[in-house]
C-alpha atoms as a PDB file:
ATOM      1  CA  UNK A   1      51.861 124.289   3.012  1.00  0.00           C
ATOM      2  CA  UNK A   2      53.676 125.450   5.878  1.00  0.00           C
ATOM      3  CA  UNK A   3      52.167 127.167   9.300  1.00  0.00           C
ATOM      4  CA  UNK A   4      52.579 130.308   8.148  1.00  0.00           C
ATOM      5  CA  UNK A   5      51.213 130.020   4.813  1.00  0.00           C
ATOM      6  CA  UNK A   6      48.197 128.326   6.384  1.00  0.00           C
ATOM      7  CA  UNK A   7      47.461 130.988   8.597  1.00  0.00           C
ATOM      8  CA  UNK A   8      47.411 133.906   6.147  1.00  0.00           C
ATOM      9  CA  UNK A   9      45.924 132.072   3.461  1.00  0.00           C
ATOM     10  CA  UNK A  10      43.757 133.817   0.795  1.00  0.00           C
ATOM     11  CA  UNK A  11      41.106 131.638   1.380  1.00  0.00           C
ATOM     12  CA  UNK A  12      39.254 132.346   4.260  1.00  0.00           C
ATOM     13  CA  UNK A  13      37.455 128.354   4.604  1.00  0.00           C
ATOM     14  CA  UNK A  14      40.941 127.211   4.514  1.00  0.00           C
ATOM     15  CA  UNK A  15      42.451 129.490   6.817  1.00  0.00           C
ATOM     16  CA  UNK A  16      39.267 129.011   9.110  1.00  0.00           C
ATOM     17  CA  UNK A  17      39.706 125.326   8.945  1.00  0.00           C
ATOM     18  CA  UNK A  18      43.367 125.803  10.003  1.00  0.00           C
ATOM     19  CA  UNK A  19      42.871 127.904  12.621  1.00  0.00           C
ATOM     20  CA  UNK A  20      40.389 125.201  14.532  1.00  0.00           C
ATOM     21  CA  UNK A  21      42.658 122.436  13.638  1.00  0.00           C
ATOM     22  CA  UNK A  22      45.400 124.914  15.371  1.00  0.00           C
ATOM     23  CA  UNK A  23      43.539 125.595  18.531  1.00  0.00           C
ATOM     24  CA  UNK A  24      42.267 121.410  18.996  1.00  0.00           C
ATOM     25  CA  UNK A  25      45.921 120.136  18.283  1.00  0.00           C
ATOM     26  CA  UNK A  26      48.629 119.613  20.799  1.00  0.00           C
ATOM     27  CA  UNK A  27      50.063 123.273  22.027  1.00  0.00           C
ATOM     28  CA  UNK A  28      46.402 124.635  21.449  1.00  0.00           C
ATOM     29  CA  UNK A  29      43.734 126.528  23.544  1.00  0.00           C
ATOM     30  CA  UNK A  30      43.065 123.934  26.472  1.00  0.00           C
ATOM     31  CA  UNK A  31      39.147 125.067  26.133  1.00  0.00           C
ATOM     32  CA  UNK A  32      38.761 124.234  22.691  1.00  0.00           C
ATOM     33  CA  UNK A  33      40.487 121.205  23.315  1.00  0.00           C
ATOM     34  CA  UNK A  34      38.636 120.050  26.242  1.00  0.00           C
ATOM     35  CA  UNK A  35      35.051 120.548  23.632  1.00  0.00           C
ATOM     36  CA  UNK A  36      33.197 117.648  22.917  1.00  0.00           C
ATOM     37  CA  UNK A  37      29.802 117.228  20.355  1.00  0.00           C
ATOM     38  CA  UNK A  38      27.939 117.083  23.697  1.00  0.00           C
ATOM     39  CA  UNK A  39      29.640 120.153  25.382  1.00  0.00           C
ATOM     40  CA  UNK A  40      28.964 122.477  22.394  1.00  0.00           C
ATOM     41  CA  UNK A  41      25.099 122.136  22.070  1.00  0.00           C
ATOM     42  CA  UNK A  42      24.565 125.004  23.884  1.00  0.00           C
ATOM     43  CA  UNK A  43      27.132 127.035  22.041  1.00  0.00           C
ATOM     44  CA  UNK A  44      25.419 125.616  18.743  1.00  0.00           C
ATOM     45  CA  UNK A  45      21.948 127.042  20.536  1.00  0.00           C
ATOM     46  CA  UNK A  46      23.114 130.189  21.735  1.00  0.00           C
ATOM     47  CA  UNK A  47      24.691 131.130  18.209  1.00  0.00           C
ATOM     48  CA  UNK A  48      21.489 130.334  16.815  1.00  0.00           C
ATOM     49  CA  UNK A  49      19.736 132.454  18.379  1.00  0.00           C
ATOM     50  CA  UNK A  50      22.307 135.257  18.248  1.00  0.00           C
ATOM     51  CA  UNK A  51      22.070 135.495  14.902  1.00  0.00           C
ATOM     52  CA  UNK A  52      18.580 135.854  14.986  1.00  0.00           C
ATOM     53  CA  UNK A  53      18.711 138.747  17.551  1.00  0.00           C
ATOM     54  CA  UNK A  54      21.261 139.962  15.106  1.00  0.00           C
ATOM     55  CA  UNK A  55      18.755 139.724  12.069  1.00  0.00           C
ATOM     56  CA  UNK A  56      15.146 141.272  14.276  1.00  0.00           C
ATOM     57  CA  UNK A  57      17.926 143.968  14.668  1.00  0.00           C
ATOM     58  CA  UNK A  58      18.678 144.821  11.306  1.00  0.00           C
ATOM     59  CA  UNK A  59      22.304 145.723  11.639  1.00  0.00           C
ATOM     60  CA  UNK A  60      24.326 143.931   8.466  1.00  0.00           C
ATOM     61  CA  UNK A  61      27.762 144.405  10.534  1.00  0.00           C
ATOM     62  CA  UNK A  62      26.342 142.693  13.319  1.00  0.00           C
ATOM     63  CA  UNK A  63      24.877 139.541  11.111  1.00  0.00           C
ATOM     64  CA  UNK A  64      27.695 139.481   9.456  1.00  0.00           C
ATOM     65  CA  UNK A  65      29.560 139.223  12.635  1.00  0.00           C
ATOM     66  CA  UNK A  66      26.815 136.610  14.297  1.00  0.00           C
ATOM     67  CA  UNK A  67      27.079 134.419  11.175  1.00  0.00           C
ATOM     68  CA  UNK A  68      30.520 134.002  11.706  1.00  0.00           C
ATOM     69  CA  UNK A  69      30.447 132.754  15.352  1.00  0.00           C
ATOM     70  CA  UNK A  70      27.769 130.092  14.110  1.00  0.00           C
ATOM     71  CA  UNK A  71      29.957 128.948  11.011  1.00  0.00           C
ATOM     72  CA  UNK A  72      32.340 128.034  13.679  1.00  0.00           C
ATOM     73  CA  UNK A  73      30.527 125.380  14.792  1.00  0.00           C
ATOM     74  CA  UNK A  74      29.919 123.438  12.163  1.00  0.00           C
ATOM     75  CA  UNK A  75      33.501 123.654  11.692  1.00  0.00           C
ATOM     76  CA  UNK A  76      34.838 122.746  15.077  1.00  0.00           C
ATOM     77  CA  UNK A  77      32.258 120.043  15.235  1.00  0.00           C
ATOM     78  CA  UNK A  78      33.804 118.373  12.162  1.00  0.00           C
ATOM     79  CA  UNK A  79      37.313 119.114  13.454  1.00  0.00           C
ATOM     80  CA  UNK A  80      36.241 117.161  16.536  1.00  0.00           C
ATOM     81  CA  UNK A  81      35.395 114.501  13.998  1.00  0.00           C
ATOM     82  CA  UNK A  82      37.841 113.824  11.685  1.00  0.00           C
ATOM     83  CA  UNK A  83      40.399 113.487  14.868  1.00  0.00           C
ATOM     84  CA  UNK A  84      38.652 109.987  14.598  1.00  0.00           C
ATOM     85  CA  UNK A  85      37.537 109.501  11.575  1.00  0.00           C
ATOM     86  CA  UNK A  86      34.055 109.734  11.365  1.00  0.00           C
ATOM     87  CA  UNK A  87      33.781 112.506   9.058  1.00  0.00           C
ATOM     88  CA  UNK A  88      35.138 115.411   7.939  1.00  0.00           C
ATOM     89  CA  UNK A  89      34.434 119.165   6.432  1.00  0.00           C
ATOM     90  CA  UNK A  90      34.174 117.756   3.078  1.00  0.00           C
ATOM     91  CA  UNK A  91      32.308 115.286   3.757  1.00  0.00           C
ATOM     92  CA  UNK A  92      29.582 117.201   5.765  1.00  0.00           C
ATOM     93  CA  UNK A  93      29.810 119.882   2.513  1.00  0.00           C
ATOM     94  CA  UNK A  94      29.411 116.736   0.116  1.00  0.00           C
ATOM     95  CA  UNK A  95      26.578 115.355   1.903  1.00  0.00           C
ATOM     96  CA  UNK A  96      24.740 118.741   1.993  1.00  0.00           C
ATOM     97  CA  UNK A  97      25.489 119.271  -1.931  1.00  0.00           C
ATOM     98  CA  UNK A  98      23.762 115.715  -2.506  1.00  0.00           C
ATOM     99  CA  UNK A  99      21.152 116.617  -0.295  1.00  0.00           C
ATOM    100  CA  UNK A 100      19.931 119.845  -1.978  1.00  0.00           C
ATOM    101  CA  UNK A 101      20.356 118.174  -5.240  1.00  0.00           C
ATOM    102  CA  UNK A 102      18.071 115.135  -4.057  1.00  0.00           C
ATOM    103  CA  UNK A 103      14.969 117.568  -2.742  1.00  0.00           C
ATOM    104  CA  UNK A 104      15.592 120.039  -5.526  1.00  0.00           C
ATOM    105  CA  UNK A 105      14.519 117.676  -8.616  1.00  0.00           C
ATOM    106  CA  UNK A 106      12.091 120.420  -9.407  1.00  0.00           C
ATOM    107  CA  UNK A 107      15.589 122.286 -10.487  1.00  0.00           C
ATOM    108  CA  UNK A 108      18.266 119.882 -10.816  1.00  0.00           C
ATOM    109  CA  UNK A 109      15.386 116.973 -12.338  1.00  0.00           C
ATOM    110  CA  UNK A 110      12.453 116.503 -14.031  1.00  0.00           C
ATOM    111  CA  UNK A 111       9.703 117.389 -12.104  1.00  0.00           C
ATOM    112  CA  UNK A 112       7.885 120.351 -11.447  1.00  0.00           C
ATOM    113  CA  UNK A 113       7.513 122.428  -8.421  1.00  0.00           C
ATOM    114  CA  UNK A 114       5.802 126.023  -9.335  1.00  0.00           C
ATOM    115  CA  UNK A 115       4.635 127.192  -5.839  1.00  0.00           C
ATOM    116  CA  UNK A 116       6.627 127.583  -2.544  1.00  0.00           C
ATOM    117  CA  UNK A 117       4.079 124.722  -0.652  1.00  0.00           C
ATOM    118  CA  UNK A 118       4.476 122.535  -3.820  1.00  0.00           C
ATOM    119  CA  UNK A 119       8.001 122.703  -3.087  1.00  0.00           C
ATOM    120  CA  UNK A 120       7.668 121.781   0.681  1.00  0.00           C
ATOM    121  CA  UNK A 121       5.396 118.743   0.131  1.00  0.00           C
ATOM    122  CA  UNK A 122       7.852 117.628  -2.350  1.00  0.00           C
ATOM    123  CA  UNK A 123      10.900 117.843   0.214  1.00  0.00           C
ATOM    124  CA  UNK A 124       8.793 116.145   3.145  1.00  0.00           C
ATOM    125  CA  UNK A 125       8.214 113.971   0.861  1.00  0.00           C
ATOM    126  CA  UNK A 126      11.793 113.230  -0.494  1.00  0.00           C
ATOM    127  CA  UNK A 127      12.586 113.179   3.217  1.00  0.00           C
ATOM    128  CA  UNK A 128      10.267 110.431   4.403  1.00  0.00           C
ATOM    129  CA  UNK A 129      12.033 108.446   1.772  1.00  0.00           C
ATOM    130  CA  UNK A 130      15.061 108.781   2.643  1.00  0.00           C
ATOM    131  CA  UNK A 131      14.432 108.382   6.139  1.00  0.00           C
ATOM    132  CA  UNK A 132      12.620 104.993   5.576  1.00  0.00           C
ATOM    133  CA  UNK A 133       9.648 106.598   7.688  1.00  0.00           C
ATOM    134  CA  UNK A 134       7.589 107.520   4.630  1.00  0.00           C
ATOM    135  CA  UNK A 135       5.105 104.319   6.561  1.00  0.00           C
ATOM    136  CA  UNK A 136       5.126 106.527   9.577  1.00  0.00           C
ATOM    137  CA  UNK A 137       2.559 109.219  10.801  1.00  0.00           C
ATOM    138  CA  UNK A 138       2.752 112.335   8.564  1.00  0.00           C
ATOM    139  CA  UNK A 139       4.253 114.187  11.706  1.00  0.00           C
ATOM    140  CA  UNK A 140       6.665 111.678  12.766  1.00  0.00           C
ATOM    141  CA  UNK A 141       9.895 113.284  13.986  1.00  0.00           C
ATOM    142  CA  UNK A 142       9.055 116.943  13.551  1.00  0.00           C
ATOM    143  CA  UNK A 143      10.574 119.481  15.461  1.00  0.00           C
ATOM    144  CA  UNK A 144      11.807 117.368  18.058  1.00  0.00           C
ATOM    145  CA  UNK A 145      14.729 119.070  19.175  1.00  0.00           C
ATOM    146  CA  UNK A 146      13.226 123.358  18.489  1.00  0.00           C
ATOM    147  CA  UNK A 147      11.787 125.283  21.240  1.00  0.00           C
ATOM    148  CA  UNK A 148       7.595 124.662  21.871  1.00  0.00           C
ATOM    149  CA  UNK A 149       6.831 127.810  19.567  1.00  0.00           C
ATOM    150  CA  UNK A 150       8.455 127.019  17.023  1.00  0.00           C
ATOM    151  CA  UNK A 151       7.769 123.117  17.007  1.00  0.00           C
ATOM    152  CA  UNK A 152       3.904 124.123  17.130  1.00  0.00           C
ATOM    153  CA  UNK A 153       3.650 126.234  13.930  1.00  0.00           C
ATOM    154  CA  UNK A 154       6.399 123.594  12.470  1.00  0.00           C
ATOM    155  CA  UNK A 155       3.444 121.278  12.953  1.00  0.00           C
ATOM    156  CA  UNK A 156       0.703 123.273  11.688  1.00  0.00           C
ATOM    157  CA  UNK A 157       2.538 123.767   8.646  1.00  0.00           C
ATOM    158  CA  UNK A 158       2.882 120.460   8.072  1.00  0.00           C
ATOM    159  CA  UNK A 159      -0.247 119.719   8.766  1.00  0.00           C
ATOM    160  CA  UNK A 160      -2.013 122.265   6.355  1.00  0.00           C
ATOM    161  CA  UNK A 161       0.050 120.489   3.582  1.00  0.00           C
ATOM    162  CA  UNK A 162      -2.350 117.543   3.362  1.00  0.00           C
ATOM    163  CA  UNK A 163      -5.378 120.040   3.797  1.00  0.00           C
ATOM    164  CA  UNK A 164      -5.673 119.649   7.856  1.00  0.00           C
ATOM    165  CA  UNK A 165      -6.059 123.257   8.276  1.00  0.00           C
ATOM    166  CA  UNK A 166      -8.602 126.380   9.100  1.00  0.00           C
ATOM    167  CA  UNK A 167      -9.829 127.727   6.026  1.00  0.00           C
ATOM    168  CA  UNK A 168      -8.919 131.488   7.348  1.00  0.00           C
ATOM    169  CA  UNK A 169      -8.239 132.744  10.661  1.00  0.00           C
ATOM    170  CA  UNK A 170     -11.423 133.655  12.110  1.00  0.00           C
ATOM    171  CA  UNK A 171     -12.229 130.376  13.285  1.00  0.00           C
ATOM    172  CA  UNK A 172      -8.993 130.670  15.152  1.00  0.00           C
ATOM    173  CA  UNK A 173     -10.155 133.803  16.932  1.00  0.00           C
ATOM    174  CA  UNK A 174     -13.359 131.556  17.991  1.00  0.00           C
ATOM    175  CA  UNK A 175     -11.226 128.966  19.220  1.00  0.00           C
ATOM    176  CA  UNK A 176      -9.321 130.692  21.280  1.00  0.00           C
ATOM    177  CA  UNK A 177     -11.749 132.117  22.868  1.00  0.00           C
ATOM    178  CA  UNK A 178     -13.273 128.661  23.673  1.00  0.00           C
ATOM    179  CA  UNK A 179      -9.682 127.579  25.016  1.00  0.00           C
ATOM    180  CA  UNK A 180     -10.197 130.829  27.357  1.00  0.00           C
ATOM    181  CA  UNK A 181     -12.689 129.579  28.565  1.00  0.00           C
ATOM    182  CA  UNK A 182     -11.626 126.465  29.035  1.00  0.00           C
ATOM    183  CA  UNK A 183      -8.580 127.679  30.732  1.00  0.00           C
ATOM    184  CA  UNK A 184     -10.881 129.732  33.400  1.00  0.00           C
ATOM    185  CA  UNK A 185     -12.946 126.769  34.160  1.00  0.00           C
ATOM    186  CA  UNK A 186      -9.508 124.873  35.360  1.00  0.00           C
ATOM    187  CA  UNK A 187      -8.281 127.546  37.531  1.00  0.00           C
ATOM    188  CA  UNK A 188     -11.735 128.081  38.990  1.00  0.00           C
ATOM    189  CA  UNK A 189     -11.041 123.998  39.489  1.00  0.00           C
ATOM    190  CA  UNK A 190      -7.695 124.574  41.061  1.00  0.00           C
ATOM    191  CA  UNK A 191      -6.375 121.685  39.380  1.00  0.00           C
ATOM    192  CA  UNK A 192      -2.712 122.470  38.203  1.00  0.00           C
ATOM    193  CA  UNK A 193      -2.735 119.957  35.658  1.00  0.00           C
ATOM    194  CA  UNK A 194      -5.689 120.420  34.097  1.00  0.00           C
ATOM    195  CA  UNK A 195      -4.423 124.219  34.093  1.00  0.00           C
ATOM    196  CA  UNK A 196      -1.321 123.596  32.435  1.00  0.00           C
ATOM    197  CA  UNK A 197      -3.004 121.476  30.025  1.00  0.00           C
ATOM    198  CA  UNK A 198      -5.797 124.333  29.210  1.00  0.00           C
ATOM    199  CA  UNK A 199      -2.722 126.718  29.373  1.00  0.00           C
ATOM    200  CA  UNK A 200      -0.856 124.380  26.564  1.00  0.00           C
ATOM    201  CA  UNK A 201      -3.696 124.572  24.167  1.00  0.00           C
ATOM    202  CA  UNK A 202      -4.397 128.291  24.272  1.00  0.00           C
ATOM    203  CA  UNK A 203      -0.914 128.561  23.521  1.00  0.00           C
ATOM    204  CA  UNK A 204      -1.317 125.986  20.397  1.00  0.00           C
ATOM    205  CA  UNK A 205      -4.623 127.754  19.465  1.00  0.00           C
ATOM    206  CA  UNK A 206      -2.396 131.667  19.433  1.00  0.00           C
ATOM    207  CA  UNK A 207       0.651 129.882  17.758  1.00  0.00           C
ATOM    208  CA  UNK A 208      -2.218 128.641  14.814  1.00  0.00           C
ATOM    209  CA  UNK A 209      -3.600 132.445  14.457  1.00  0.00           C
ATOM    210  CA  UNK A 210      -0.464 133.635  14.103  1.00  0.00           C
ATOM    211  CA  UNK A 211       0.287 131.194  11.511  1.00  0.00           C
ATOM    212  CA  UNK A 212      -2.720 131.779   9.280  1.00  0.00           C
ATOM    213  CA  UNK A 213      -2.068 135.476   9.820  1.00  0.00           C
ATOM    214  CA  UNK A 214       1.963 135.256   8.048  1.00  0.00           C
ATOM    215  CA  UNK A 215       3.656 135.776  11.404  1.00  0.00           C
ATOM    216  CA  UNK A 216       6.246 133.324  12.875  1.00  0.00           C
ATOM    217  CA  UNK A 217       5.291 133.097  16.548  1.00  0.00           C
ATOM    218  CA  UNK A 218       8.609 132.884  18.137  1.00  0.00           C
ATOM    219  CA  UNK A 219       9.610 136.111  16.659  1.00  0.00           C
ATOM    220  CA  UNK A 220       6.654 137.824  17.526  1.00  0.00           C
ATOM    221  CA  UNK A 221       7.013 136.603  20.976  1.00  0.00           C
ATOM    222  CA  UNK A 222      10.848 137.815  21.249  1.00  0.00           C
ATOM    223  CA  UNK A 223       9.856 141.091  20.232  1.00  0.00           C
ATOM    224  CA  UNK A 224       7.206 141.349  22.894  1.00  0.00           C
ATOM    225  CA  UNK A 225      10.248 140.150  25.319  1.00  0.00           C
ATOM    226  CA  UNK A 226      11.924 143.050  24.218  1.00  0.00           C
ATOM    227  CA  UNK A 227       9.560 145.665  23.928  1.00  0.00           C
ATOM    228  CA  UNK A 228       8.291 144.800  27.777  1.00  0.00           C
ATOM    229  CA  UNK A 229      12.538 144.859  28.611  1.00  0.00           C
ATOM    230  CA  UNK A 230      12.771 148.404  26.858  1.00  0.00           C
ATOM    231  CA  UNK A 231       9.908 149.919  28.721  1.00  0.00           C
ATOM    232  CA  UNK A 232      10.424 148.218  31.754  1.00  0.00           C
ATOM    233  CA  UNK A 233      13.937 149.924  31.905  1.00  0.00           C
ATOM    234  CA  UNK A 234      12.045 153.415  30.657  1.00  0.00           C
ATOM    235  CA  UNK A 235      10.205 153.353  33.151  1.00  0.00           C
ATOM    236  CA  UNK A 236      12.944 152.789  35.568  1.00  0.00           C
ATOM    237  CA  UNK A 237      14.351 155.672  34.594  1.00  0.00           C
ATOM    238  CA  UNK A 238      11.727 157.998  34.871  1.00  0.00           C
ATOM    239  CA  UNK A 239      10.889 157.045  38.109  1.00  0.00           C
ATOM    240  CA  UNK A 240      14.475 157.223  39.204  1.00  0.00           C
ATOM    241  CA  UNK A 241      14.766 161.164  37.817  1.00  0.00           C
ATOM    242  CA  UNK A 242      11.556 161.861  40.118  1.00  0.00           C
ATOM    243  CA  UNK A 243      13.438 160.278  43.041  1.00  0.00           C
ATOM    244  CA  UNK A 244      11.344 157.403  43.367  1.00  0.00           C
ATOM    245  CA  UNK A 245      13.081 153.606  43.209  1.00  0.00           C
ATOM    246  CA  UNK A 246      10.796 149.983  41.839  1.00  0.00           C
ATOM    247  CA  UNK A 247      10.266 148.269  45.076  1.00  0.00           C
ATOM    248  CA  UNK A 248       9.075 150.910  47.060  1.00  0.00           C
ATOM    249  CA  UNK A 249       6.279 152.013  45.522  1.00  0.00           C
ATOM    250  CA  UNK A 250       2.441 150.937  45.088  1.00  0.00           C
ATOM    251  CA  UNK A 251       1.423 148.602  42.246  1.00  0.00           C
ATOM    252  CA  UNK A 252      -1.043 151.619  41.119  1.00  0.00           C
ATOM    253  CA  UNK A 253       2.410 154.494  41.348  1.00  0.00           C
ATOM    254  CA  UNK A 254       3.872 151.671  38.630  1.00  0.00           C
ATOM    255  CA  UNK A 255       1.521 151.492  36.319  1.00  0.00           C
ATOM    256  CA  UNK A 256       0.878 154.960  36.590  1.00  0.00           C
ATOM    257  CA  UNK A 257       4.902 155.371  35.475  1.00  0.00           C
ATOM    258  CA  UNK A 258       4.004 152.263  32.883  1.00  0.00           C
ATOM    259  CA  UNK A 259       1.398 154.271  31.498  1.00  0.00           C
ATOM    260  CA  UNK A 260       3.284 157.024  30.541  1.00  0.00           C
ATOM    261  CA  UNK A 261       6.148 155.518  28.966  1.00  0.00           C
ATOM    262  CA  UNK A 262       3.961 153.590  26.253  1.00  0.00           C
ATOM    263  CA  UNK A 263       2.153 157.274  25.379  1.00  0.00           C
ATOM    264  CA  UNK A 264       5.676 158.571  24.849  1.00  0.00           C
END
């Protein structure tokens, strides 16, 4: 098929991959030519999280719209690849198909998987396998590369698989009070290490409540980040229509302000 053809193709994964091969080959876009695997991580991160922004928010147009940005990568990436042949888009798609069929026997084999955390143990386990590092600690590997939130209730999870869990959260509650307490005995020590260490596992002991409570902790925390943004800037602007600007007024005149935007 011609350019032109290629370009207004029906098919929007074959126009898409067209387009990227377009914009890496000679007469492209000089950025997307100068990209590399390494120089797109962050683009690969930043998409990520876009999308979930994108999803907290609720707005289809705007998943829609996220989802898109973060299908590019995958797709640039394996342009990048196939200029040398390492792999392609179809073979990253084949790979994935054999993948799901693998650690899905439960629907595409014999066994039998009737629970959601049947099904998990099942994949880790398939996983190990394949992996080779079914001889290696249960946790081996997990959640290297996702932010500390995440990676903690990753490893819960798998944890509570084999049984290494709380039976319900109020022993959480108590244990996070004893890591509070902990955490005040280091800072009445002074010792910054010790502090971040006691500061580490009250974080680790909150990230397991949340957990055994249903809620993913890195969401919960982004929505704190943005409910603290949204009244911050409320109160902003209240003080601003009395005349009054942040920086020149008393800690108590701010929360004062604070205090009124959260009973709005």
């Amino acid at each position: 098929m011609d350019d032109a053809t290629l370009l207004n193709h029906p098919d929007a994964l074959t126009r898409l991959r067209y387009i990227v091969h377009r914009l890496r080959a000679p007469g492209g876009c000089p950025w997307d030519m100068e990209q590399t695997h390494e120089s797109l991580i962050p683009h690969v991160i930043e998409e990520a999280y876009e999308v979930a922004e994108a999803i907290r928010g609720g707005n289809v147009a705007e998943i829609c719209d996220e989802l898109g940005d973060l299908l590019l990568q995958p797709v640039l990436h394996a342009e990048i690849a196939s200029e040398s042949g390492a792999f392609d888009l179809d073979k990253m798609a084949h790979g994935l198909c054999e993948k799901l069929i693998r650690r899905h026997p439960h629907v595409f084999g014999e066994s039998s998987a009737a629970t959601s955390d049947a099904v998990l143990s099942q994949w880790d386990a398939i996983k190990r396998v394949e992996k080779g590092t079914e001889n290696e600690g249960l946790l081996h590997g997990t959640g290297g590369g996702l932010p500390a939130l995440m990676r903690g209730q990753k490893l819960q999870k798998k944890a509570a698989r084999v049984g290494f869990d709380w039976p319900n959260a109020k022993p959480v509650f108590d244990k996070i009070r004893e890591e509070t307490a902990e955490l005040e005995e280091a800072v009445q020590s002074g010792d910054k290490a010790h502090i971040a260490e006691e500061i580490g596992d009250l974080f680790f002991s909150v990230v397991n409540l949340a957990r055994k409570l249903g809620i993913e902790s890195e969401s919960a925390l982004a929505a704190a980040n943005d409910k603290f943004v949204n009244r911050f800037h409320a109160m902003e602007k209240r003080l601003r229509e009395q005349g009054r600007e942040l920086g020149t007024l008393s800690l108590a005149e701010m929360d004062e302000a604070w205090d009124a935007v959260k009973k709005q």
